[in-house]
C-alpha atoms as a PDB file:
ATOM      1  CA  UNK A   1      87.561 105.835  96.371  1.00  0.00           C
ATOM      2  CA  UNK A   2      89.926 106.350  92.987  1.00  0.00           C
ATOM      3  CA  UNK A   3      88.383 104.815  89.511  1.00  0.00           C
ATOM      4  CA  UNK A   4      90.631 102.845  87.222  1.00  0.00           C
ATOM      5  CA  UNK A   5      90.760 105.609  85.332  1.00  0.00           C
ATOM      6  CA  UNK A   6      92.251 107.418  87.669  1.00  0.00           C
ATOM      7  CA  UNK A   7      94.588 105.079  88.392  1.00  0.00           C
ATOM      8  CA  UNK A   8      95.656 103.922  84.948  1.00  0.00           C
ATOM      9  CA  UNK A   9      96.380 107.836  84.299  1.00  0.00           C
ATOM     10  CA  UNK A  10      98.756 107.699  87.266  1.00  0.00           C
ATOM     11  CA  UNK A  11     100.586 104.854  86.781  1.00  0.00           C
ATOM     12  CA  UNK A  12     100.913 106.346  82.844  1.00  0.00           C
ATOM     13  CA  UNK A  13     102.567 109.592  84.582  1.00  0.00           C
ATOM     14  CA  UNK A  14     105.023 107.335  85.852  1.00  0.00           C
ATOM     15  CA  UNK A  15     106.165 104.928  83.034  1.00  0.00           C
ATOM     16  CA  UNK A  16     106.781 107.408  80.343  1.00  0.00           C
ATOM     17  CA  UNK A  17     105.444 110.710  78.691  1.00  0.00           C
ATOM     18  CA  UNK A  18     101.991 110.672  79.421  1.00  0.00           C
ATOM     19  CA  UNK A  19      99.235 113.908  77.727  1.00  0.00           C
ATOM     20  CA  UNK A  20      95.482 114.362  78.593  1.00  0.00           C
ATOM     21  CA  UNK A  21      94.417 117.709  75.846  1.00  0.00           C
ATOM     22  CA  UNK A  22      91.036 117.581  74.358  1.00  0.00           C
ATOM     23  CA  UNK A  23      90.424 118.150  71.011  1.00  0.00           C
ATOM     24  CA  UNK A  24      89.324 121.331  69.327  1.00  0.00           C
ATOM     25  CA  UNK A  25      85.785 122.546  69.942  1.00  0.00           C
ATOM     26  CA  UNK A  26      85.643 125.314  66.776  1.00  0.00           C
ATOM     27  CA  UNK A  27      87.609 123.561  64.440  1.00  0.00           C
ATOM     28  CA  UNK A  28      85.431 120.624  63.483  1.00  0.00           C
ATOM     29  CA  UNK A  29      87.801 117.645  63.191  1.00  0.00           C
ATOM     30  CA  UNK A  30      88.221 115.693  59.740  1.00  0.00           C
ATOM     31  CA  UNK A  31      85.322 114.084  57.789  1.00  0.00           C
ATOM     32  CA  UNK A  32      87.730 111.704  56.772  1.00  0.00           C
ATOM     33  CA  UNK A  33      88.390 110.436  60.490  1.00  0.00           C
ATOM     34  CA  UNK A  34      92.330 110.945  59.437  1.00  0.00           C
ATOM     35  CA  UNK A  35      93.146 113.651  61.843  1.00  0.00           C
ATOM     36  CA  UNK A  36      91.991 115.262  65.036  1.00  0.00           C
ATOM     37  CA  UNK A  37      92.960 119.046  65.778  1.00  0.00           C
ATOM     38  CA  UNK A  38      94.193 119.418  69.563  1.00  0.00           C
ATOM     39  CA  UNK A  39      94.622 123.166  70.521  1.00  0.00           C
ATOM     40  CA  UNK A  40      96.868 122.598  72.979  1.00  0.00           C
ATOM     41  CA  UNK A  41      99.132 121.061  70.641  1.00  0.00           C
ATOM     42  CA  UNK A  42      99.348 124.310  68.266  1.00  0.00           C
ATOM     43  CA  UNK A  43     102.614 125.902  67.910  1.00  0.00           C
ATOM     44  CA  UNK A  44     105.356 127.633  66.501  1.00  0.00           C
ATOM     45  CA  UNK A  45     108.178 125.871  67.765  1.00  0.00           C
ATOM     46  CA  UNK A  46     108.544 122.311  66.463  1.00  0.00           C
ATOM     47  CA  UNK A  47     108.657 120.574  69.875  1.00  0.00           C
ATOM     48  CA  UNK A  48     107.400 116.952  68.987  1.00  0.00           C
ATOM     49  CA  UNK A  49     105.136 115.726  72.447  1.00  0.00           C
ATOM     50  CA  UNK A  50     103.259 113.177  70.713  1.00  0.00           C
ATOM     51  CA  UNK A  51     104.729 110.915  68.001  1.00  0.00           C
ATOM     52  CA  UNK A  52     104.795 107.400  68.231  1.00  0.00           C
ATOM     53  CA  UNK A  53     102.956 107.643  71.541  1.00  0.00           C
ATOM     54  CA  UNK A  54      99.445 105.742  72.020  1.00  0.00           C
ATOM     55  CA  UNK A  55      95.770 107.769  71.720  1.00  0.00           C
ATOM     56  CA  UNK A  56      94.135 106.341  74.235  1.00  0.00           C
ATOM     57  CA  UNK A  57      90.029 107.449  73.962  1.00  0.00           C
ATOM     58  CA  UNK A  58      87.762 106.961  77.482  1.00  0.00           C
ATOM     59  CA  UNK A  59      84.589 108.650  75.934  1.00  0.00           C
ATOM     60  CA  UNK A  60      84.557 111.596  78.058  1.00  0.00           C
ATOM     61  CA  UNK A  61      84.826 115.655  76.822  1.00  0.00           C
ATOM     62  CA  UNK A  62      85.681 118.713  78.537  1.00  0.00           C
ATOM     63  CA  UNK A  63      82.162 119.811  79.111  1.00  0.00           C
ATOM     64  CA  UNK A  64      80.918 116.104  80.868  1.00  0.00           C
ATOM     65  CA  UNK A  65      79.047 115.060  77.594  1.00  0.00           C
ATOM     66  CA  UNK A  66      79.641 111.490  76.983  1.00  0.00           C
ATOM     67  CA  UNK A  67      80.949 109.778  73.443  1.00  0.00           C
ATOM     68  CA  UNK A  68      80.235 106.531  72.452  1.00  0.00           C
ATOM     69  CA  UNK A  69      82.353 104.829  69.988  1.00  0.00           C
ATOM     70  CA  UNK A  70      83.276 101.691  68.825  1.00  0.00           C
ATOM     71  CA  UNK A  71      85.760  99.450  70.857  1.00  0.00           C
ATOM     72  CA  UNK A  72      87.952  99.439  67.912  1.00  0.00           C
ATOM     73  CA  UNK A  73      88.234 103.122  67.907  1.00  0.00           C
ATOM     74  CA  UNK A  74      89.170 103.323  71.280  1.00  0.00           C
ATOM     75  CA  UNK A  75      93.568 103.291  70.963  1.00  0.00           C
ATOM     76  CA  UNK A  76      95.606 104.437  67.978  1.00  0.00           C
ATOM     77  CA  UNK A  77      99.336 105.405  67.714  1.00  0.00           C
ATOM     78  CA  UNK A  78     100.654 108.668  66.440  1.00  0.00           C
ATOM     79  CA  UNK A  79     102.093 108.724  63.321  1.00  0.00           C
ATOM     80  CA  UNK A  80     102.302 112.038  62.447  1.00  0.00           C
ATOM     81  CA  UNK A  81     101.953 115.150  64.579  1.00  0.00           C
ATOM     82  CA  UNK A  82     101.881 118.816  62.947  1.00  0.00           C
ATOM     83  CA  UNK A  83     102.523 121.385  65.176  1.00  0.00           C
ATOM     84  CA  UNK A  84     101.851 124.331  63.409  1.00  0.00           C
ATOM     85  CA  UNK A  85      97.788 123.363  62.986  1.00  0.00           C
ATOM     86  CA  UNK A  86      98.183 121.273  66.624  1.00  0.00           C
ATOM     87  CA  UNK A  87      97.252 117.688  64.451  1.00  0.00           C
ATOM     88  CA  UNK A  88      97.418 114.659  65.200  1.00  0.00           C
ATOM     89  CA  UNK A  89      96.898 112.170  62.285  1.00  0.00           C
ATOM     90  CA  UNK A  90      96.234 108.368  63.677  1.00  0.00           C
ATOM     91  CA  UNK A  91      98.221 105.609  62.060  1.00  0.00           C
ATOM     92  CA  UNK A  92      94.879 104.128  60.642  1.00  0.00           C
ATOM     93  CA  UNK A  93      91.548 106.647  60.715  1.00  0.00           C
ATOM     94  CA  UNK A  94      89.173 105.652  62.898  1.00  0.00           C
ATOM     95  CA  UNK A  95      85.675 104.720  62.271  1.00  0.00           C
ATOM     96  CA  UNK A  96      83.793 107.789  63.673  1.00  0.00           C
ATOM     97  CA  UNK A  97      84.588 111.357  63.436  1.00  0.00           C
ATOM     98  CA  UNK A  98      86.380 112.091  66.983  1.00  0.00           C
ATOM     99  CA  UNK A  99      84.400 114.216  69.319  1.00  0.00           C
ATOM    100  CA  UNK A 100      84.636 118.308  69.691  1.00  0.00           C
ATOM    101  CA  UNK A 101      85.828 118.808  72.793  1.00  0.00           C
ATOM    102  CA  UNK A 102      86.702 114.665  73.447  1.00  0.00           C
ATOM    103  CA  UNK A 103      89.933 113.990  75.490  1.00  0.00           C
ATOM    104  CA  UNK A 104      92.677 112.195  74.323  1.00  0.00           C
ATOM    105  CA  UNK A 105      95.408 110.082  76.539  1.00  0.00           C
ATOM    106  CA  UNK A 106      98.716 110.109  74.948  1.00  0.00           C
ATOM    107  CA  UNK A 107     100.419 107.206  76.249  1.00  0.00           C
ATOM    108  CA  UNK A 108     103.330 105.409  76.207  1.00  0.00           C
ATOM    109  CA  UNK A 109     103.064 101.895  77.046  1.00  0.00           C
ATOM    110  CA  UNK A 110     100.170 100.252  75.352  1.00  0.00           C
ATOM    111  CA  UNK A 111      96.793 101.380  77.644  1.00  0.00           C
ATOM    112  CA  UNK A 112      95.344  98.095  76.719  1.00  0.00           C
ATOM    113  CA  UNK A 113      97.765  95.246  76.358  1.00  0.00           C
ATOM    114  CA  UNK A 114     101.196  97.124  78.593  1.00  0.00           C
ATOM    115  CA  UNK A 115      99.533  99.494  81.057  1.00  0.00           C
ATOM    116  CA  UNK A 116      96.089  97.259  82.310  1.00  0.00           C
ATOM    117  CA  UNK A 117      98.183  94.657  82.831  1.00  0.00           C
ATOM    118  CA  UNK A 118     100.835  96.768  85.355  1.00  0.00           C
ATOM    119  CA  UNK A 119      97.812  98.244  86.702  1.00  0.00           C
ATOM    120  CA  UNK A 120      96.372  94.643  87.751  1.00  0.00           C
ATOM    121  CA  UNK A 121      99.631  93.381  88.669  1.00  0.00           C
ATOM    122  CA  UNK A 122      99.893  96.701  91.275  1.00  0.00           C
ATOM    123  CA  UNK A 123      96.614  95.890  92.932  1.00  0.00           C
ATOM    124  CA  UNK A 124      97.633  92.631  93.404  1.00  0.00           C
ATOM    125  CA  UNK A 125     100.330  93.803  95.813  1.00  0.00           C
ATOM    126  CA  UNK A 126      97.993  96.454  97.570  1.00  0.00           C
ATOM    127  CA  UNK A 127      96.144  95.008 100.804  1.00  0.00           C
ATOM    128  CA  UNK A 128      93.681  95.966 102.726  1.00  0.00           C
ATOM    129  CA  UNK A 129      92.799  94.894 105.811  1.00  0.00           C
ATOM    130  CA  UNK A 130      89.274  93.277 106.639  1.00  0.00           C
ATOM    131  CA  UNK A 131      87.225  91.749 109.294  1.00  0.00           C
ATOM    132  CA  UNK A 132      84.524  89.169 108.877  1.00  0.00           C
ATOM    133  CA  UNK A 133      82.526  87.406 110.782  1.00  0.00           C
ATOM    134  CA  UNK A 134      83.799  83.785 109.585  1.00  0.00           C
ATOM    135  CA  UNK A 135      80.977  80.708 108.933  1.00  0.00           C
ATOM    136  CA  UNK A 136      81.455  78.073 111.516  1.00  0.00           C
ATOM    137  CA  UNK A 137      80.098  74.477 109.683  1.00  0.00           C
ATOM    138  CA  UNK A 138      80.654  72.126 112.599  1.00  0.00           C
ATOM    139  CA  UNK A 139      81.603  72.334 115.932  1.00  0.00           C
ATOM    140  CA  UNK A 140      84.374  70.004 115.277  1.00  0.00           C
ATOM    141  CA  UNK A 141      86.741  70.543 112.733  1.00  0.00           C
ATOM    142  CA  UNK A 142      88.680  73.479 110.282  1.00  0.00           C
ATOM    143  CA  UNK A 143      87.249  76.096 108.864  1.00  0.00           C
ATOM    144  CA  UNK A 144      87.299  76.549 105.307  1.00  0.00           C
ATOM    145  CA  UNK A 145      88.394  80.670 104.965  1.00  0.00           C
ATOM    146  CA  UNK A 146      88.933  80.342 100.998  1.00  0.00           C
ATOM    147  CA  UNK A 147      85.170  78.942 100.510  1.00  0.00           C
ATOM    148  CA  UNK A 148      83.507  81.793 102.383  1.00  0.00           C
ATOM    149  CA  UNK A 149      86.342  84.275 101.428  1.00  0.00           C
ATOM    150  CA  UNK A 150      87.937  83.376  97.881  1.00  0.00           C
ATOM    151  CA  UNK A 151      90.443  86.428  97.647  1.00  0.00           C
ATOM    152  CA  UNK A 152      91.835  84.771 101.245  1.00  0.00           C
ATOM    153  CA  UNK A 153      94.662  82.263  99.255  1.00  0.00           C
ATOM    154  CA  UNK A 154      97.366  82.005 101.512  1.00  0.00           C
ATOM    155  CA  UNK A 155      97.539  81.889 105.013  1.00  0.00           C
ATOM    156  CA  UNK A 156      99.764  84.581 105.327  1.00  0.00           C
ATOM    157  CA  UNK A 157      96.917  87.002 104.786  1.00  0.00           C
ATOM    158  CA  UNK A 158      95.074  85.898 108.105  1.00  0.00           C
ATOM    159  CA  UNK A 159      96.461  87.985 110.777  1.00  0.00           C
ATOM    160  CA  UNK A 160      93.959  87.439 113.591  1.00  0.00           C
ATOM    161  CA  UNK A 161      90.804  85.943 115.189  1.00  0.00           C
ATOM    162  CA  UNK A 162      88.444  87.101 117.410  1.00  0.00           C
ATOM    163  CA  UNK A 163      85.798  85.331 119.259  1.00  0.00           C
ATOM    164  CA  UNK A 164      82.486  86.695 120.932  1.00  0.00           C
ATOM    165  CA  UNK A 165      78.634  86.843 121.543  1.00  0.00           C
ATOM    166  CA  UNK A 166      77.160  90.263 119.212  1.00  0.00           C
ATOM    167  CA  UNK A 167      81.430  91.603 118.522  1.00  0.00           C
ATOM    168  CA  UNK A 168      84.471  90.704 118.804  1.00  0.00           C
ATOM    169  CA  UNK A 169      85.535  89.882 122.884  1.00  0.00           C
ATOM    170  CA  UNK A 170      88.953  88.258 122.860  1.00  0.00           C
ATOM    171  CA  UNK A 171      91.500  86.878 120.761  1.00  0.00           C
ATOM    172  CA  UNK A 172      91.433  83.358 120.231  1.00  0.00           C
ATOM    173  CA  UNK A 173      94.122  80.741 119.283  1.00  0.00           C
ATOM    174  CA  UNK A 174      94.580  80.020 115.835  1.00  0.00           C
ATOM    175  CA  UNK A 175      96.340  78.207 113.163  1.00  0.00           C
ATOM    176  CA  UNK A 176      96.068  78.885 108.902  1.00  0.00           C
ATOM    177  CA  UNK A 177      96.972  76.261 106.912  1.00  0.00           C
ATOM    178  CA  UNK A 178      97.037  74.838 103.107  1.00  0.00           C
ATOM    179  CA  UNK A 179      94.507  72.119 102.285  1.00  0.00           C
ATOM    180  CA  UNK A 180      93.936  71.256  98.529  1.00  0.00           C
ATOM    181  CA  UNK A 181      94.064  74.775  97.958  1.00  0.00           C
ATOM    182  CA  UNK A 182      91.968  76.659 100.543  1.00  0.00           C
ATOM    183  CA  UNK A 183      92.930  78.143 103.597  1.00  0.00           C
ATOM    184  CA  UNK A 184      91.904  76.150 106.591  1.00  0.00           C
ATOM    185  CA  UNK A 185      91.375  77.612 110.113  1.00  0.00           C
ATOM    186  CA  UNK A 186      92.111  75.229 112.817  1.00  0.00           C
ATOM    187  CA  UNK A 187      92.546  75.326 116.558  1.00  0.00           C
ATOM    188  CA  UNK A 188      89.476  77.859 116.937  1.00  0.00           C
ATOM    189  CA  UNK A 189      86.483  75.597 117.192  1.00  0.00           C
ATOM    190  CA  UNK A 190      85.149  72.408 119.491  1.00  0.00           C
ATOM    191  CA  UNK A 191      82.350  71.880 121.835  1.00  0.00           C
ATOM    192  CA  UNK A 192      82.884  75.336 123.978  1.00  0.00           C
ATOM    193  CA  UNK A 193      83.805  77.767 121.395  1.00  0.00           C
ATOM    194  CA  UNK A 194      81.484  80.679 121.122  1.00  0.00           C
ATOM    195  CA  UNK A 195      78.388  81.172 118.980  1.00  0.00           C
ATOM    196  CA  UNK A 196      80.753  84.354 116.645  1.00  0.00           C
ATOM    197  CA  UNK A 197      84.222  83.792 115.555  1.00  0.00           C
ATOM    198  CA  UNK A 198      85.645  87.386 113.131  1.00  0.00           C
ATOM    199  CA  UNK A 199      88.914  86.865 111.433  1.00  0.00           C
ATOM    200  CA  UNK A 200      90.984  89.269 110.667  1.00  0.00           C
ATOM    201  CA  UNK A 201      92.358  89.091 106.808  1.00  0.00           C
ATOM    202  CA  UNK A 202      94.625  91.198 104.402  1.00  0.00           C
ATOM    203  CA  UNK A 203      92.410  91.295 101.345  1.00  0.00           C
ATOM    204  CA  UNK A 204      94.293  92.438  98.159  1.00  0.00           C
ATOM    205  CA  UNK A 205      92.787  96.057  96.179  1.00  0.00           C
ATOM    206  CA  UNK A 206      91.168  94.244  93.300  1.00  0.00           C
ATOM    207  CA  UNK A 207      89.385  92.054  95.176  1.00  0.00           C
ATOM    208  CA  UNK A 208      86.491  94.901  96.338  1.00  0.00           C
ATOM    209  CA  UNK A 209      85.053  96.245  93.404  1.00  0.00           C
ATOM    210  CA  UNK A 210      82.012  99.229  93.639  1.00  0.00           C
ATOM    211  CA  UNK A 211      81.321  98.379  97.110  1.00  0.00           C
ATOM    212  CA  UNK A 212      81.124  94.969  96.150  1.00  0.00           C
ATOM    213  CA  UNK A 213      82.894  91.569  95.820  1.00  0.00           C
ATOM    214  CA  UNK A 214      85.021  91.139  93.168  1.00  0.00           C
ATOM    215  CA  UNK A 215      86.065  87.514  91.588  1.00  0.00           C
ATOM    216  CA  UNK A 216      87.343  89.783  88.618  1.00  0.00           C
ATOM    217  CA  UNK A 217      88.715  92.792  89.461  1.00  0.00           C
ATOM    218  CA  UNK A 218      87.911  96.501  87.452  1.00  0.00           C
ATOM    219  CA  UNK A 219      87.146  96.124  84.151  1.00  0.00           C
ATOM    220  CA  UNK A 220      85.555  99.402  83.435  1.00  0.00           C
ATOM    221  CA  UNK A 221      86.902 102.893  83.303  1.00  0.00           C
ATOM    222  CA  UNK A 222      84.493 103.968  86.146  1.00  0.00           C
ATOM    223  CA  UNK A 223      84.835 101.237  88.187  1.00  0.00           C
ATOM    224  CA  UNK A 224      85.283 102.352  91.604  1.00  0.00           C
ATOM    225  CA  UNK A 225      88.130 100.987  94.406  1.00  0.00           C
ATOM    226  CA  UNK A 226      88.815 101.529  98.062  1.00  0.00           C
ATOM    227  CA  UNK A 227      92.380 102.350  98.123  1.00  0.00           C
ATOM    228  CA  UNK A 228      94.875 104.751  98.005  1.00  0.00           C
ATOM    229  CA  UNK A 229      95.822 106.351  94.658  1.00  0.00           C
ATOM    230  CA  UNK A 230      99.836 106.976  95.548  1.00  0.00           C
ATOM    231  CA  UNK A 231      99.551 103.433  96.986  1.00  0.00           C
ATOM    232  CA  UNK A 232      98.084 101.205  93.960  1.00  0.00           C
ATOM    233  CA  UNK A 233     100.354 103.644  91.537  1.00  0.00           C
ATOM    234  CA  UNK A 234     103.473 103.254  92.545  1.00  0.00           C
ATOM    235  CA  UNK A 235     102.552  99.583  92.968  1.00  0.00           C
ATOM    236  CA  UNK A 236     101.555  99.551  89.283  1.00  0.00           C
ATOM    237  CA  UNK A 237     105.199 101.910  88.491  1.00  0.00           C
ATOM    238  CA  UNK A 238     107.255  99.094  89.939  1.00  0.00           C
ATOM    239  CA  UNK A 239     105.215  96.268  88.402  1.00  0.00           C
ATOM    240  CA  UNK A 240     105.510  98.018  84.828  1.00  0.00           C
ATOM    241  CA  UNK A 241     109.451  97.763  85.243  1.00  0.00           C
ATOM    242  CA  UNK A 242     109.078  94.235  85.995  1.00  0.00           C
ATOM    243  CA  UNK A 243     106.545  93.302  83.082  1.00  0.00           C
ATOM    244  CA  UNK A 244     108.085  95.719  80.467  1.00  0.00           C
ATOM    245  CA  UNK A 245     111.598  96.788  81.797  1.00  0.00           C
ATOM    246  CA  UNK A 246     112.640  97.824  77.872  1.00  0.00           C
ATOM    247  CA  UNK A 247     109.736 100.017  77.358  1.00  0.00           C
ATOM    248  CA  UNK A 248     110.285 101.434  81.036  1.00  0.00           C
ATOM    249  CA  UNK A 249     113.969 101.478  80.407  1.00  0.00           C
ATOM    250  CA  UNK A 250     113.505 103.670  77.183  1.00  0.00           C
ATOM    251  CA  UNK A 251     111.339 106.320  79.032  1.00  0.00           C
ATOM    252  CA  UNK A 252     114.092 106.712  82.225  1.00  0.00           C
ATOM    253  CA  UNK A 253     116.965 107.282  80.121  1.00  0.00           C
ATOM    254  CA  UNK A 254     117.258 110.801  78.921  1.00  0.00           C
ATOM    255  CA  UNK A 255     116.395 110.764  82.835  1.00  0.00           C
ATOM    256  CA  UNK A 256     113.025 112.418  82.537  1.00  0.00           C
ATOM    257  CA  UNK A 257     111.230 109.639  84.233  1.00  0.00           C
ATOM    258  CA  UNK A 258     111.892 107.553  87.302  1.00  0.00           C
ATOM    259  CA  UNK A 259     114.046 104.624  87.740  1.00  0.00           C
ATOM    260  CA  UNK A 260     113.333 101.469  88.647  1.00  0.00           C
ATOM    261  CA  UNK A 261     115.582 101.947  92.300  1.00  0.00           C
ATOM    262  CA  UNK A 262     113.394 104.768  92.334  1.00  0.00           C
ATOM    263  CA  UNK A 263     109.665 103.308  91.544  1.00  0.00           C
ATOM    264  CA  UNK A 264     110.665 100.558  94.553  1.00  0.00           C
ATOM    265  CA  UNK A 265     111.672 102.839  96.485  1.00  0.00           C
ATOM    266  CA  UNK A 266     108.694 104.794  96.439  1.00  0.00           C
ATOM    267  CA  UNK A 267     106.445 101.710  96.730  1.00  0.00           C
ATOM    268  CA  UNK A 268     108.322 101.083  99.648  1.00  0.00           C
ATOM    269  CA  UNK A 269     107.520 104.046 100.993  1.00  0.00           C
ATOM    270  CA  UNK A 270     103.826 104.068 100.213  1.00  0.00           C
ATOM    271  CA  UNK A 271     104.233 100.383 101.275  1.00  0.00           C
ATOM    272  CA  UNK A 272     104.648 101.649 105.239  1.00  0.00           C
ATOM    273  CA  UNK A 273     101.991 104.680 105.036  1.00  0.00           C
ATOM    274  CA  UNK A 274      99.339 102.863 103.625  1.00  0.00           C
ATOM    275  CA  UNK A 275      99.711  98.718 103.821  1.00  0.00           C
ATOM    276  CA  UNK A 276      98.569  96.713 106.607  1.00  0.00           C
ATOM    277  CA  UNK A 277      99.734  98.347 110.180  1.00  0.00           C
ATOM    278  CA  UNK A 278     101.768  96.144 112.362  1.00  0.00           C
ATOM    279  CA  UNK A 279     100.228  94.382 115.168  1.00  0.00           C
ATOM    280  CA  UNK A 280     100.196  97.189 118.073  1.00  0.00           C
ATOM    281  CA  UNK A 281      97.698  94.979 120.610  1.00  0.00           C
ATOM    282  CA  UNK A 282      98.828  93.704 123.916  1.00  0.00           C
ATOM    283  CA  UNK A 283      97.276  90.584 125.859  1.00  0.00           C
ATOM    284  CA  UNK A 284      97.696  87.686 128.187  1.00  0.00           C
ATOM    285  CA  UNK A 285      99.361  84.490 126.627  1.00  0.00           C
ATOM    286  CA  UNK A 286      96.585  82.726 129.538  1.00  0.00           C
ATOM    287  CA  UNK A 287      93.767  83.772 131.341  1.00  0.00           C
ATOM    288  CA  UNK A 288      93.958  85.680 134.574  1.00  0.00           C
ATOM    289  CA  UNK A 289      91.836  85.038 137.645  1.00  0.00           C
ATOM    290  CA  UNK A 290      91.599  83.179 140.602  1.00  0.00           C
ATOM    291  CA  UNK A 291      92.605  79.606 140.664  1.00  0.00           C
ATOM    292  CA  UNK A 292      89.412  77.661 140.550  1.00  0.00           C
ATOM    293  CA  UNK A 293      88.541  74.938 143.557  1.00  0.00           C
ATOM    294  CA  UNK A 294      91.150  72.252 144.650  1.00  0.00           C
ATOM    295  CA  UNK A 295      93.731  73.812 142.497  1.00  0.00           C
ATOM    296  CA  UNK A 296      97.200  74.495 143.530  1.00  0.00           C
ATOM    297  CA  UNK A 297      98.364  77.935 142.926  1.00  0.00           C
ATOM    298  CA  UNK A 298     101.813  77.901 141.670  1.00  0.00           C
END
């Protein structure tokens, strides 16, 4: 289980120059909410880290204290940075004194508006595969995956079906299709089919939210998902170059961050280690047995 947080602070890694320093806990920072003193930012070489890049503030501190703040106060940009008092003055103050001890994100695509929406974009190309036991309405007819399932939206992401009593028993015949925007099940039911039919579905990251369905996805910090970190990041890398290739573009080209043949490459890679597994099952394309009565065996 990785938080959004987690991931967001991956995928920032990856895009572009990316901090996490907290701020001073002896110096108290200004009553004038102008500045913040960082002590990991003090020195006596003029090395610029942080201009122009985004403060991004979560509410945690070193110590595990929470900090509660307005959502307004929550991102700034850097407009000045002195390195000889490790300072970082905001390009508007904010409207409560910054925490002591209160980590900052530097960032450098927007957290908000540039790198939740790459984030999103990444879990929406991370599957996971899932087995339920699927709702049969009739004993004639389709079955209507989307309506007991709504992340199932293509039939693509049904890979198999199952039938049996108390577990799965066999694999059955199947067909997904499109209708009027749901994914229909046919060829699995009629007058014989058993009582328990499981279907086998690729169900995409954002979909399973805190051990829980999901219609929206993470929304908080802390919100917790079942999938790999590597995986959803470098899903969220390549999705940042395709959202925001300038901004991505800017970062790679003093060659300090990856390029975008590199971020596919890698999702590629992550792609085969932890997407769905190809189909390694073996069976009989029809049953086996001993020809019943009167039959001819051929």
């Amino acid at each position: 289980m990785i938080t959004l947080a987690q991931l967001e602070q991956e995928v920032a890694r990856r895009v572009g120059p990316y901090w996490r320093f907290f701020t001073d806990r002896q110096i108290p920072n200004t009553a004038q909410f102008t500045f913040a003193n960082v002590p990991e930012l003090r020195s006596a070489i003029d090395s610029d880290l942080v201009t122009n890049l985004w403060i991004l503030r979560r509410g945690d501190t070193v110590d595990g204290t929470p900090v509660s703040f307005d959502i307004v106060d929550r991102q700034r940009t850097v407009d000045v940075y002195d390195a000889e008092q490790g300072r970082v003055f905001p390009d508007r103050p904010w409207g409560a004194i910054p925490a002591a001890g209160e980590y900052f994100e530097f960032h450098h695509l927007n957290p908000d508006q540039e790198l939740r929406a790459a984030v999103m974009a990444g879990l929406r190309r991370c599957f996971l595969e899932e087995m339920f036991a699927a709702v049969q309405t009739s004993s004639y007819g389709d079955i209507d995956l989307t309506y007991q399932a709504p992340w199932i939206t293509s039939p693509n992401q049904v890979t198999r079906v199952q039938f049996g009593w108390y577990k799965p028993f066999g694999d059955a015949p199947f067909e997904a299709t499109m209708q009027q925007g749901h994914v229909m099940l046919r060829n699995t039911s009629g007058p014989y089919v058993p009582a328990n039919l499981w279907v086998t579905a690729l169900r995409p990251a954002w979909s399973w939210v805190n051990d829980a369905e999901s219609s929206m996805g993470p929304t908080q910090d802390d919100d917790l998902l079942s999938v790999d970190l590597d995986y959803a990041a470098s899903a969220g890398h390549i999705e940042a170059w395709h959202l925001f290739p300038g901004r991505c573009q800017a970062a790679a080209a003093g060659g300090l961050q990856g390029t975008q043949q590199m971020a596919a490459q890698e999702f590629t890679r992550q792609s085969l280690i932890w997407g769905p597994p190809p189909v390694r099952r073996m069976g009989f394309s029809e049953v086996v047995g001993q020809p019943l009565m009167g039959s001819v065996a051929r």
